[in-house]
N, C-alpha and C. Protein backbone atom coordinates (compact mmCIF):
# COMPACT_ATOMS: atom_id res chain seq x y z
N UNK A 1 -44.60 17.18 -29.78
CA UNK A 1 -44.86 16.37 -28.59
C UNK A 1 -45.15 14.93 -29.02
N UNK A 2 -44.36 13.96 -28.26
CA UNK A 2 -44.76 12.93 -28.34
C UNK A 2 -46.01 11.73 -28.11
N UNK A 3 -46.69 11.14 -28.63
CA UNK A 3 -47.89 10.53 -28.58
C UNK A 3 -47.35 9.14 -27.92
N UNK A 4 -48.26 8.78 -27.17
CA UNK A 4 -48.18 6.88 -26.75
C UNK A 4 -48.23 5.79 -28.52
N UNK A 5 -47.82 4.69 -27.79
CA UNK A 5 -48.01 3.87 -28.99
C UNK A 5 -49.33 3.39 -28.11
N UNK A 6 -50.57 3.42 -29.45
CA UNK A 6 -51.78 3.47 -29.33
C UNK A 6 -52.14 1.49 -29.07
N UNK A 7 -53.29 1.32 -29.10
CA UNK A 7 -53.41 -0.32 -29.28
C UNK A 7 -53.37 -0.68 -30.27
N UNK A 8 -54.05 -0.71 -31.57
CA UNK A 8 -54.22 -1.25 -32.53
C UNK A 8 -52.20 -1.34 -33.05
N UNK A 9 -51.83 -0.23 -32.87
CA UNK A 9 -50.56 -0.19 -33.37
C UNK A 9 -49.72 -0.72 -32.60
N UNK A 10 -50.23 -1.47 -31.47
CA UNK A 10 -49.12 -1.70 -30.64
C UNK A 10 -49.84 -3.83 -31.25
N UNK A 11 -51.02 -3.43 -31.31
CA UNK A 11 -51.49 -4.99 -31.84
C UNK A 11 -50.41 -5.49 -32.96
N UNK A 12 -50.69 -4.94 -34.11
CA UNK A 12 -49.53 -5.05 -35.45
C UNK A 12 -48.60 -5.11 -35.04
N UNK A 13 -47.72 -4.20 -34.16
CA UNK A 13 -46.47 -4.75 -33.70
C UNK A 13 -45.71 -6.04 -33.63
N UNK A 14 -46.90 -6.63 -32.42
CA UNK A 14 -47.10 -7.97 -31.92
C UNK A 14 -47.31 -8.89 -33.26
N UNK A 15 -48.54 -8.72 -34.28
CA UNK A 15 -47.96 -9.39 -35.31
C UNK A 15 -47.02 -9.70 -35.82
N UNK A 16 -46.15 -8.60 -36.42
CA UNK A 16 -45.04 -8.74 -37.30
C UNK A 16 -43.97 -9.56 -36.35
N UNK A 17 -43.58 -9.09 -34.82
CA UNK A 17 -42.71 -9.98 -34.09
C UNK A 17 -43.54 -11.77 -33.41
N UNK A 18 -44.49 -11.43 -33.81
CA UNK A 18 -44.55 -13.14 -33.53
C UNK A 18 -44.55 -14.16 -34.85
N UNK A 19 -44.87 -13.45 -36.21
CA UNK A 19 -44.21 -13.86 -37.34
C UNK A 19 -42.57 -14.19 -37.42
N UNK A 20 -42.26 -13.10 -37.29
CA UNK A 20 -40.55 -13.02 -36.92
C UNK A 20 -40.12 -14.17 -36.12
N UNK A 21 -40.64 -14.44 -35.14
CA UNK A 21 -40.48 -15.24 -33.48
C UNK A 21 -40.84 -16.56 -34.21
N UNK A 22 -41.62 -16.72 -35.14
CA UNK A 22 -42.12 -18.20 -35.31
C UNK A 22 -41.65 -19.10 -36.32
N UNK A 23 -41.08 -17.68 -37.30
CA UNK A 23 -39.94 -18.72 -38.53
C UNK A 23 -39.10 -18.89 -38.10
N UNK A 24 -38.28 -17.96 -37.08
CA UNK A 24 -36.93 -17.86 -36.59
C UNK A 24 -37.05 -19.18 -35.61
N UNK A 25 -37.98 -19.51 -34.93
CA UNK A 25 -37.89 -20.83 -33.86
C UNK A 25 -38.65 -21.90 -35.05
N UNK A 26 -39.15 -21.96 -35.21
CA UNK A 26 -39.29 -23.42 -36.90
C UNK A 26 -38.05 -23.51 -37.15
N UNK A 27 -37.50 -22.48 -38.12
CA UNK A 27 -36.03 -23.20 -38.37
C UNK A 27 -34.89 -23.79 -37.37
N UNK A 28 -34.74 -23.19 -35.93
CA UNK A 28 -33.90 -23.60 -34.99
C UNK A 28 -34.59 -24.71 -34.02
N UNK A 29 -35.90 -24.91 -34.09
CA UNK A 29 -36.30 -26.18 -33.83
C UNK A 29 -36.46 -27.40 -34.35
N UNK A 30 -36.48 -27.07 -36.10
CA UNK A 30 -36.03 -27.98 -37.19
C UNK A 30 -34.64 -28.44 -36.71
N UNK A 31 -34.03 -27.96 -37.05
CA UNK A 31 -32.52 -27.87 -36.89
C UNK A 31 -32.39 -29.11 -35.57
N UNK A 32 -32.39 -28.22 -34.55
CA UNK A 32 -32.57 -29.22 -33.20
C UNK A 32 -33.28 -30.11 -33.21
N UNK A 33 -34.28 -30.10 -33.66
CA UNK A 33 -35.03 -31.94 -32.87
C UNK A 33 -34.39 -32.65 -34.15
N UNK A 34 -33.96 -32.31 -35.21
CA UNK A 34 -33.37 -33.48 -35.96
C UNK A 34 -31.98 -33.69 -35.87
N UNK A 35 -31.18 -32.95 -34.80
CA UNK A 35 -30.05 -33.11 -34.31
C UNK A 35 -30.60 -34.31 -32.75
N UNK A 36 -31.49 -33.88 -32.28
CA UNK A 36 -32.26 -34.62 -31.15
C UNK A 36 -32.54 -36.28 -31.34
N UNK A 37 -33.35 -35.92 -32.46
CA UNK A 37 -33.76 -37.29 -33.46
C UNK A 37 -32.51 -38.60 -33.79
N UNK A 38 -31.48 -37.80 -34.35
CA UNK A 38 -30.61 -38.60 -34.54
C UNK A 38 -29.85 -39.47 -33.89
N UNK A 39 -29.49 -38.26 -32.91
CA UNK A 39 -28.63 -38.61 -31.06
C UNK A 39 -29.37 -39.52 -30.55
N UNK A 40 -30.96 -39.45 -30.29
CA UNK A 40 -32.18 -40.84 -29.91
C UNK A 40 -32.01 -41.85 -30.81
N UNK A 41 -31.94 -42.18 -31.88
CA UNK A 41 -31.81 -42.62 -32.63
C UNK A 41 -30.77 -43.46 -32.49
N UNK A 42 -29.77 -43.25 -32.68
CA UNK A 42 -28.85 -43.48 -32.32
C UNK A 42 -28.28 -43.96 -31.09
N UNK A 43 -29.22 -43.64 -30.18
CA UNK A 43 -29.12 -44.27 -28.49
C UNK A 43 -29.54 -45.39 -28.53
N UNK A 44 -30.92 -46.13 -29.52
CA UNK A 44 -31.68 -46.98 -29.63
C UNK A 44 -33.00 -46.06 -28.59
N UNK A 45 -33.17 -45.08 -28.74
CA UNK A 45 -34.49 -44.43 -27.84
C UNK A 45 -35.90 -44.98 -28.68
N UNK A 46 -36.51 -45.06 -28.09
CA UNK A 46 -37.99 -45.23 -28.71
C UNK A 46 -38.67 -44.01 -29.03
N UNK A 47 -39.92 -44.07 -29.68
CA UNK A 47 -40.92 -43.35 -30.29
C UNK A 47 -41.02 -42.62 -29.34
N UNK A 48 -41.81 -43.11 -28.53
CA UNK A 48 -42.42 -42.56 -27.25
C UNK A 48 -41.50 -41.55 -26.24
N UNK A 49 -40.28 -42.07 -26.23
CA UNK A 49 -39.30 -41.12 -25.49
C UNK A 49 -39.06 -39.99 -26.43
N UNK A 50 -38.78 -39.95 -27.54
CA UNK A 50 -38.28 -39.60 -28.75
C UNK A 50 -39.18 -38.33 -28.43
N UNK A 51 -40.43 -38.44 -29.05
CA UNK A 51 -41.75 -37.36 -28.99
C UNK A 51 -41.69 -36.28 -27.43
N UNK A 52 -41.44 -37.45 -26.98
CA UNK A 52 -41.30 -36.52 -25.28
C UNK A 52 -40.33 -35.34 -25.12
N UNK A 53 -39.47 -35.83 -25.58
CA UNK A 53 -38.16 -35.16 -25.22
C UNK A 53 -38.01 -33.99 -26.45
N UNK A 54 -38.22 -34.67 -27.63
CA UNK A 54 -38.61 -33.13 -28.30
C UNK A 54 -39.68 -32.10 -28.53
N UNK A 55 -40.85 -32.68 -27.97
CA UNK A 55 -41.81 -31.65 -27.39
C UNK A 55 -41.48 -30.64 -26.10
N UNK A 56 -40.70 -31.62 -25.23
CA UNK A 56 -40.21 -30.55 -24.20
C UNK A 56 -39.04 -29.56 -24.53
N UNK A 57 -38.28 -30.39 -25.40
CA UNK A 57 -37.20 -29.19 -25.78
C UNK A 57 -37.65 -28.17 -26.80
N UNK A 58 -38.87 -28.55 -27.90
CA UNK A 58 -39.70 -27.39 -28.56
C UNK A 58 -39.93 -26.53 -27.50
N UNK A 59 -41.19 -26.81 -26.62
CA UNK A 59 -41.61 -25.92 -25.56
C UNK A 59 -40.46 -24.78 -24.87
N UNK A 60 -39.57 -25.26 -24.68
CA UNK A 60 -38.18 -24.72 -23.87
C UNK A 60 -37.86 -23.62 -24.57
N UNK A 61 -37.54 -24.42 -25.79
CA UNK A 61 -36.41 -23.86 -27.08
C UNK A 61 -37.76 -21.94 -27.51
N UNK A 62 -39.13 -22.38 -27.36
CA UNK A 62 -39.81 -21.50 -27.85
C UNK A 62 -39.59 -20.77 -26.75
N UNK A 63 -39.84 -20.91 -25.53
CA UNK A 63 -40.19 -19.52 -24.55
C UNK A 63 -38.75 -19.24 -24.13
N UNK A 64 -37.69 -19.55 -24.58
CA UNK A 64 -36.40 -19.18 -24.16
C UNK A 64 -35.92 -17.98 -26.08
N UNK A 65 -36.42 -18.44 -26.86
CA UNK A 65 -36.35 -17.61 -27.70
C UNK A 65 -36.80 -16.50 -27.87
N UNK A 66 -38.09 -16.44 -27.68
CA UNK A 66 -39.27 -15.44 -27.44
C UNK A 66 -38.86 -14.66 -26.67
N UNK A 67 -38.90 -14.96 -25.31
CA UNK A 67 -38.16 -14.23 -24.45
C UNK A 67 -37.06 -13.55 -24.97
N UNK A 68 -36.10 -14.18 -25.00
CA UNK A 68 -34.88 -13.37 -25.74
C UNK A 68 -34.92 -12.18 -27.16
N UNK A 69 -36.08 -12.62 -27.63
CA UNK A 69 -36.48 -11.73 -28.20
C UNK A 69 -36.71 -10.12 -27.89
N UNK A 70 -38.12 -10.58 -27.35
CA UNK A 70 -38.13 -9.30 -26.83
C UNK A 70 -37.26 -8.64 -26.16
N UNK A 71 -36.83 -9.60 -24.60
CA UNK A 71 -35.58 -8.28 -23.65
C UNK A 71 -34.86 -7.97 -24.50
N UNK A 72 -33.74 -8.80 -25.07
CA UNK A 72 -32.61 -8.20 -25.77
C UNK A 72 -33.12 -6.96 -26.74
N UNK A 73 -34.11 -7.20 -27.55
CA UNK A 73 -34.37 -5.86 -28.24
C UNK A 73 -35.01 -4.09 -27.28
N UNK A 74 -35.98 -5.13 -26.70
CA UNK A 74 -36.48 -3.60 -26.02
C UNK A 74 -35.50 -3.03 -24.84
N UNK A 75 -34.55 -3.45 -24.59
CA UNK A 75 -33.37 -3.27 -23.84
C UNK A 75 -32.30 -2.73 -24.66
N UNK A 76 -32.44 -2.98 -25.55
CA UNK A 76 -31.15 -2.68 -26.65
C UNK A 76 -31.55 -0.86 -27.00
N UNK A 77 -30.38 -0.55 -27.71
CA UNK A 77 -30.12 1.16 -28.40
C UNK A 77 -31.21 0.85 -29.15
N UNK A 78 -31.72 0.18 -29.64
CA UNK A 78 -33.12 0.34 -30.38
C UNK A 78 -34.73 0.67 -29.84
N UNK A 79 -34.64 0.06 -28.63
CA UNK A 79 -35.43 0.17 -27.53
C UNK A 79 -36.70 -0.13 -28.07
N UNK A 80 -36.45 -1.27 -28.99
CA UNK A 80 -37.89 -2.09 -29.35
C UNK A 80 -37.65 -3.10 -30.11
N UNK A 81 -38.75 -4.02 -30.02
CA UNK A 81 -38.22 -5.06 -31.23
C UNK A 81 -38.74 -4.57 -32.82
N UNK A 82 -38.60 -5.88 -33.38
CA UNK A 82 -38.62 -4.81 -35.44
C UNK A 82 -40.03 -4.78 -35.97
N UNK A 83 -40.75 -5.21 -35.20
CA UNK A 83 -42.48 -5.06 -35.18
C UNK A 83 -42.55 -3.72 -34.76
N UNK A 84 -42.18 -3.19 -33.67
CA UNK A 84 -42.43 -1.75 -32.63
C UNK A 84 -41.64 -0.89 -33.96
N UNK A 85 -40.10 -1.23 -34.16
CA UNK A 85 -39.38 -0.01 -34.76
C UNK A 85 -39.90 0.23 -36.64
N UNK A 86 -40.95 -1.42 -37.32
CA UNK A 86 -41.57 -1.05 -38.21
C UNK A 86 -42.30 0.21 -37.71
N UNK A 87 -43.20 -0.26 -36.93
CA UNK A 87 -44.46 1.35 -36.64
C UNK A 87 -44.14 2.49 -36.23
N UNK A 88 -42.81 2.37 -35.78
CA UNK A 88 -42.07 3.86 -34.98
C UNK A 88 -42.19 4.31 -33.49
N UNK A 89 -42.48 2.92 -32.55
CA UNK A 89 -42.50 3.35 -31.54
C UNK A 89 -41.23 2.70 -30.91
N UNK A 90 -40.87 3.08 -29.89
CA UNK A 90 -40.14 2.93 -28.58
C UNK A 90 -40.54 2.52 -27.38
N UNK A 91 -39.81 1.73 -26.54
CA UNK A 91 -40.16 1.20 -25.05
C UNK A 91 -39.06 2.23 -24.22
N UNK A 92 -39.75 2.94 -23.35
CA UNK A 92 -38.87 3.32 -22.24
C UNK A 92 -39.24 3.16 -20.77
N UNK A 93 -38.60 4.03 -19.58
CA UNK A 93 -39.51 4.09 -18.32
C UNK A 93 -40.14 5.22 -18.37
N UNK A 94 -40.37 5.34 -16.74
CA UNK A 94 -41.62 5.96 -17.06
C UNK A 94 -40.87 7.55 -17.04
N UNK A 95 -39.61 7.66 -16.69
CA UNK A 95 -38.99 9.02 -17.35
C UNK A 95 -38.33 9.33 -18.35
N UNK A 96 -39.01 8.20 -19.66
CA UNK A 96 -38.51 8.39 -20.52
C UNK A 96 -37.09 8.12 -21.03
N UNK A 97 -36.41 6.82 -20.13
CA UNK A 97 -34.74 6.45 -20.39
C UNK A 97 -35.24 4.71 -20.88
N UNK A 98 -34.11 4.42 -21.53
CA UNK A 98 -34.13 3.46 -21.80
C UNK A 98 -34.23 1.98 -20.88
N UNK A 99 -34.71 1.16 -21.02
CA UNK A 99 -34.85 0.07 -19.88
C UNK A 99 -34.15 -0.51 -20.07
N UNK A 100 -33.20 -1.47 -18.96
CA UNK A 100 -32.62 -2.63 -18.78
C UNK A 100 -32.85 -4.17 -19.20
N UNK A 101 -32.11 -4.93 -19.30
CA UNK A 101 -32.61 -6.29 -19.41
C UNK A 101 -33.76 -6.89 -18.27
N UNK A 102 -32.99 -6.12 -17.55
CA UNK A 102 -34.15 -6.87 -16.06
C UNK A 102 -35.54 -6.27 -16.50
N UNK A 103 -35.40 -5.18 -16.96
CA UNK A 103 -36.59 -4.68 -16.33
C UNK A 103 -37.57 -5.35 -17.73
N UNK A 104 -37.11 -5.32 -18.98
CA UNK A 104 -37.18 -6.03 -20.46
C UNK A 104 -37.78 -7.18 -19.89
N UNK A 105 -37.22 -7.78 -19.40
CA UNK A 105 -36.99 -9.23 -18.92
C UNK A 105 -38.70 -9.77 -17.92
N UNK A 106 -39.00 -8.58 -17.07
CA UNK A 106 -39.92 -8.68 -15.88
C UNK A 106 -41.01 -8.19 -17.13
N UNK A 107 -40.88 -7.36 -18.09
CA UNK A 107 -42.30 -7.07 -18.78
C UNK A 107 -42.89 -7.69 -19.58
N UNK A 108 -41.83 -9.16 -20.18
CA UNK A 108 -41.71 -10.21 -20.88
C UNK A 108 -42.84 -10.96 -20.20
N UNK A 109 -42.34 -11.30 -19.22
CA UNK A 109 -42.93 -12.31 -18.24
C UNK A 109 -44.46 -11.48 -17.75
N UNK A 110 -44.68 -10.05 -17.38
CA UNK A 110 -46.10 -10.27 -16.75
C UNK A 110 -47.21 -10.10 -17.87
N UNK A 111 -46.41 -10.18 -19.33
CA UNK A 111 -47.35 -9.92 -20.23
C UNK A 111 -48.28 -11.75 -20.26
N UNK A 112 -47.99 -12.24 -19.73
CA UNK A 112 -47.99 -14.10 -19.47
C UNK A 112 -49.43 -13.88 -18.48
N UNK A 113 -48.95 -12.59 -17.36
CA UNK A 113 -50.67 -11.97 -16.17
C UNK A 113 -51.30 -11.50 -17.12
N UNK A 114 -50.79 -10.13 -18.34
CA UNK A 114 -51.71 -9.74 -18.77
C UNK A 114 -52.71 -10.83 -20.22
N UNK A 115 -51.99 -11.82 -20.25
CA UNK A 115 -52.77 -12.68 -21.01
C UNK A 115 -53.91 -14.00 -20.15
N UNK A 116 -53.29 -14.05 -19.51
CA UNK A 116 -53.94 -15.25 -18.65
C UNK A 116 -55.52 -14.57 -18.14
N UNK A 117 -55.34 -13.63 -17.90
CA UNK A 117 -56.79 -12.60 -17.58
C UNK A 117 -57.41 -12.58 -18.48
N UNK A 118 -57.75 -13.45 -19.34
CA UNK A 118 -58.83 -13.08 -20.33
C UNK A 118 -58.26 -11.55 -21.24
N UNK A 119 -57.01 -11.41 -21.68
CA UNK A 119 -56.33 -10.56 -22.34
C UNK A 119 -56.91 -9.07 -21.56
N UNK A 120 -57.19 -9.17 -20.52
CA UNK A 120 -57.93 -7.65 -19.93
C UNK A 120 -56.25 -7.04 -19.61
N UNK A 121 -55.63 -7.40 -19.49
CA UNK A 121 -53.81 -6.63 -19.54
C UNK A 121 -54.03 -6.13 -20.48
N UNK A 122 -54.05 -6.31 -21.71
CA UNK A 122 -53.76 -6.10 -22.96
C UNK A 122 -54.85 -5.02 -23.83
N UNK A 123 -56.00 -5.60 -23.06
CA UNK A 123 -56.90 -4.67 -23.46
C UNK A 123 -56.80 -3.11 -23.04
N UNK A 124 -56.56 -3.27 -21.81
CA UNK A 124 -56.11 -1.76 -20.65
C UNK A 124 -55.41 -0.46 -21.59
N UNK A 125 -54.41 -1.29 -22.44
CA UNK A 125 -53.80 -0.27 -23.51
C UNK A 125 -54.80 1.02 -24.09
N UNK A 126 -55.70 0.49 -24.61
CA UNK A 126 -56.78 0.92 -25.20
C UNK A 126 -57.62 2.16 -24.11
N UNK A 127 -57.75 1.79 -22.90
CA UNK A 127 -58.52 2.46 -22.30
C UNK A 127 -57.79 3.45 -20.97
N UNK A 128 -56.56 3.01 -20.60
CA UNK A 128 -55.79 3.87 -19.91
C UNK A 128 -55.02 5.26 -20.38
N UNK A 129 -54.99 6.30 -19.80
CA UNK A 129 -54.22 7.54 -20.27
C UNK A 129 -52.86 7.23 -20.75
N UNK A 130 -52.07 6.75 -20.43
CA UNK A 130 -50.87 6.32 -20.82
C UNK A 130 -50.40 5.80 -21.87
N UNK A 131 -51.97 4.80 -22.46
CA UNK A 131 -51.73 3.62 -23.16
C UNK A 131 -50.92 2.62 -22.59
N UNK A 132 -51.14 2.08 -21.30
CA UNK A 132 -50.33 1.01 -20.22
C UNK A 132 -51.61 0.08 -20.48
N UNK A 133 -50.57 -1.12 -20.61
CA UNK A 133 -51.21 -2.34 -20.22
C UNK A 133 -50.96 -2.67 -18.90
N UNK A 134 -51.39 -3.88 -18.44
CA UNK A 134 -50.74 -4.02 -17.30
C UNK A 134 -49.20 -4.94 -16.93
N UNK A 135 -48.86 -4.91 -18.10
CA UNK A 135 -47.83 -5.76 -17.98
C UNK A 135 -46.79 -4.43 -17.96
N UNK A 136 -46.94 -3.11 -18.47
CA UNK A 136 -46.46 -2.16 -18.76
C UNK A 136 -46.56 -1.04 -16.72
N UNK A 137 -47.50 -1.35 -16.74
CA UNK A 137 -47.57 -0.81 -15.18
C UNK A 137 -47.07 -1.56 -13.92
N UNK A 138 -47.09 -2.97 -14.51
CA UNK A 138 -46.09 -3.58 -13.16
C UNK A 138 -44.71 -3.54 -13.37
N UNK A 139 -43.98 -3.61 -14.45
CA UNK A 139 -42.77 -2.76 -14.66
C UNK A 139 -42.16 -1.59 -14.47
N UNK A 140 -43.70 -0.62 -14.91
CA UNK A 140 -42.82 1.17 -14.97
C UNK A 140 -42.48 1.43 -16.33
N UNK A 141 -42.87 1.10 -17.44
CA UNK A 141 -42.78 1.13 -19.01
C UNK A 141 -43.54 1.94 -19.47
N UNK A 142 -43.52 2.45 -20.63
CA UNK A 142 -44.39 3.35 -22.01
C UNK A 142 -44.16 3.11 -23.12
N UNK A 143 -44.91 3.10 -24.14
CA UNK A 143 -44.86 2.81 -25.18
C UNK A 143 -44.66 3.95 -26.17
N UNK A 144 -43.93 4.80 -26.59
CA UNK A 144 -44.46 6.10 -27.70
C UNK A 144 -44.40 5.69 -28.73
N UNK A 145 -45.01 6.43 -29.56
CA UNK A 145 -44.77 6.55 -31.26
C UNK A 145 -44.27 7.27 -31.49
N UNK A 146 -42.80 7.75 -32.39
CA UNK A 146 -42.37 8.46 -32.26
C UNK A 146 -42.77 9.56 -33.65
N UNK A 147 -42.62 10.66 -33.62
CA UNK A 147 -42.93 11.38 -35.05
C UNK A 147 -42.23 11.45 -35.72
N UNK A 148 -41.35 11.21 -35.97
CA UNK A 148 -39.98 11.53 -36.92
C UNK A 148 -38.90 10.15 -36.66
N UNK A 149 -38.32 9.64 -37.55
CA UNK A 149 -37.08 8.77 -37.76
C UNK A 149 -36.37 9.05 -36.51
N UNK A 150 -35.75 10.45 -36.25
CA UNK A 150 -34.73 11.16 -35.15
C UNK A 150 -35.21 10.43 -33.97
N UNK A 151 -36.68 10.66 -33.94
CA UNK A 151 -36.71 10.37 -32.64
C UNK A 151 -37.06 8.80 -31.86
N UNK A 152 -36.42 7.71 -33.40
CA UNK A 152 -36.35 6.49 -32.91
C UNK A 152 -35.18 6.35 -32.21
N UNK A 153 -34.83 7.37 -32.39
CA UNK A 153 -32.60 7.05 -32.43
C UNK A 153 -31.95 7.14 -30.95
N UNK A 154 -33.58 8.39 -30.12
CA UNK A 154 -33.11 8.32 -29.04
C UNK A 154 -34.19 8.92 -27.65
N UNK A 155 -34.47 8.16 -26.99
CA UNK A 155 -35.40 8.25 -26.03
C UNK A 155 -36.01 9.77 -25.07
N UNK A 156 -34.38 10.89 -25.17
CA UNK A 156 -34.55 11.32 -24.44
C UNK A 156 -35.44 13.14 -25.92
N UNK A 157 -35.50 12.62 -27.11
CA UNK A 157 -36.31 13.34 -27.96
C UNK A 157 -37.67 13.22 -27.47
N UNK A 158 -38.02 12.49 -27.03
CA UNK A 158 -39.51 11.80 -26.61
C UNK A 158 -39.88 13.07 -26.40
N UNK A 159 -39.44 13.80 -24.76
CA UNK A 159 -40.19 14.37 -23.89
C UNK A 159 -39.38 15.72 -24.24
N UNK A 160 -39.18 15.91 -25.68
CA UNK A 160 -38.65 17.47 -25.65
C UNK A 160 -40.13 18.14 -26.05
């Protein structure tokens, strides 16, 4: 029988993919604002515009990555990102099938409620039967750990 992915393990998760999330956007924000830099530069732009415009396209460039991060993975045949599939868990619904981009997409975003609350979303993991946060209950999501390799491979092992 399958177990929830617990908090602490769902914490580490979150480590290893915001490590992941933060070299991977350094280098493609390197990249870009000195493609940015140059193009200003080259316009005759000033300092002041200069800073503006690549702070806003950092900002952009990060929550459009991030994002993409997560949906595309926890949406994907993997049904997690490489933080979750280090520890061996899986994202599904709540009958145990794999989720959509949308739905990837909507759990992305209310994890933004469950942080803004004084992390009490996040905390909920810890103290609910499910192991649901609340970013996980306004979606319809679960988290398992799976026991065996096999049963990263496919969602519907979960609930045998």
């Amino acid at each position: 029988m399958a177990q929830y992915g617990g908090f602490w393990r769902r914490v580490l998760a979150y480590i290893i993919d915001a490590i992941i999330v933060n070299v991977a956007g350094s280098l493609v924000g390197f990249v870009v604002g000195l493609a940015l830099g140059l193009q200003m530069q080259s316009g005759g732009a000033d300092t002041e515009t200069f800073e503006g415009a690549a702070g806003l396209a950092g900002g952009v460039l990060g929550l459009v990555s991030s994002w993409l991060y997560f949906a595309i993975l926890e949406s994907s045949s993997m049904q997690g990102t490489l933080g979750k599939k280090a520890l061996g868990m899986i994202v599904t619904d709540l009958d145990g099938g794999r989720i959509g981009f949308g739905r990837a997409t909507g759990r992305y975003f209310a994890k933004i409620l469950s942080g803004i609350i004084l992390l009490i979303g996040f905390i909920m993991v810890a103290f609910t039967e499910r192991k649901q946060g609340l970013h996980d209950m306004i979606v319809g999501t679960l988290v398992f750990k799976a026991s065996s390799s096999s049963e990263l491979n496919t969602s519907a092992a979960v609930f045998e």
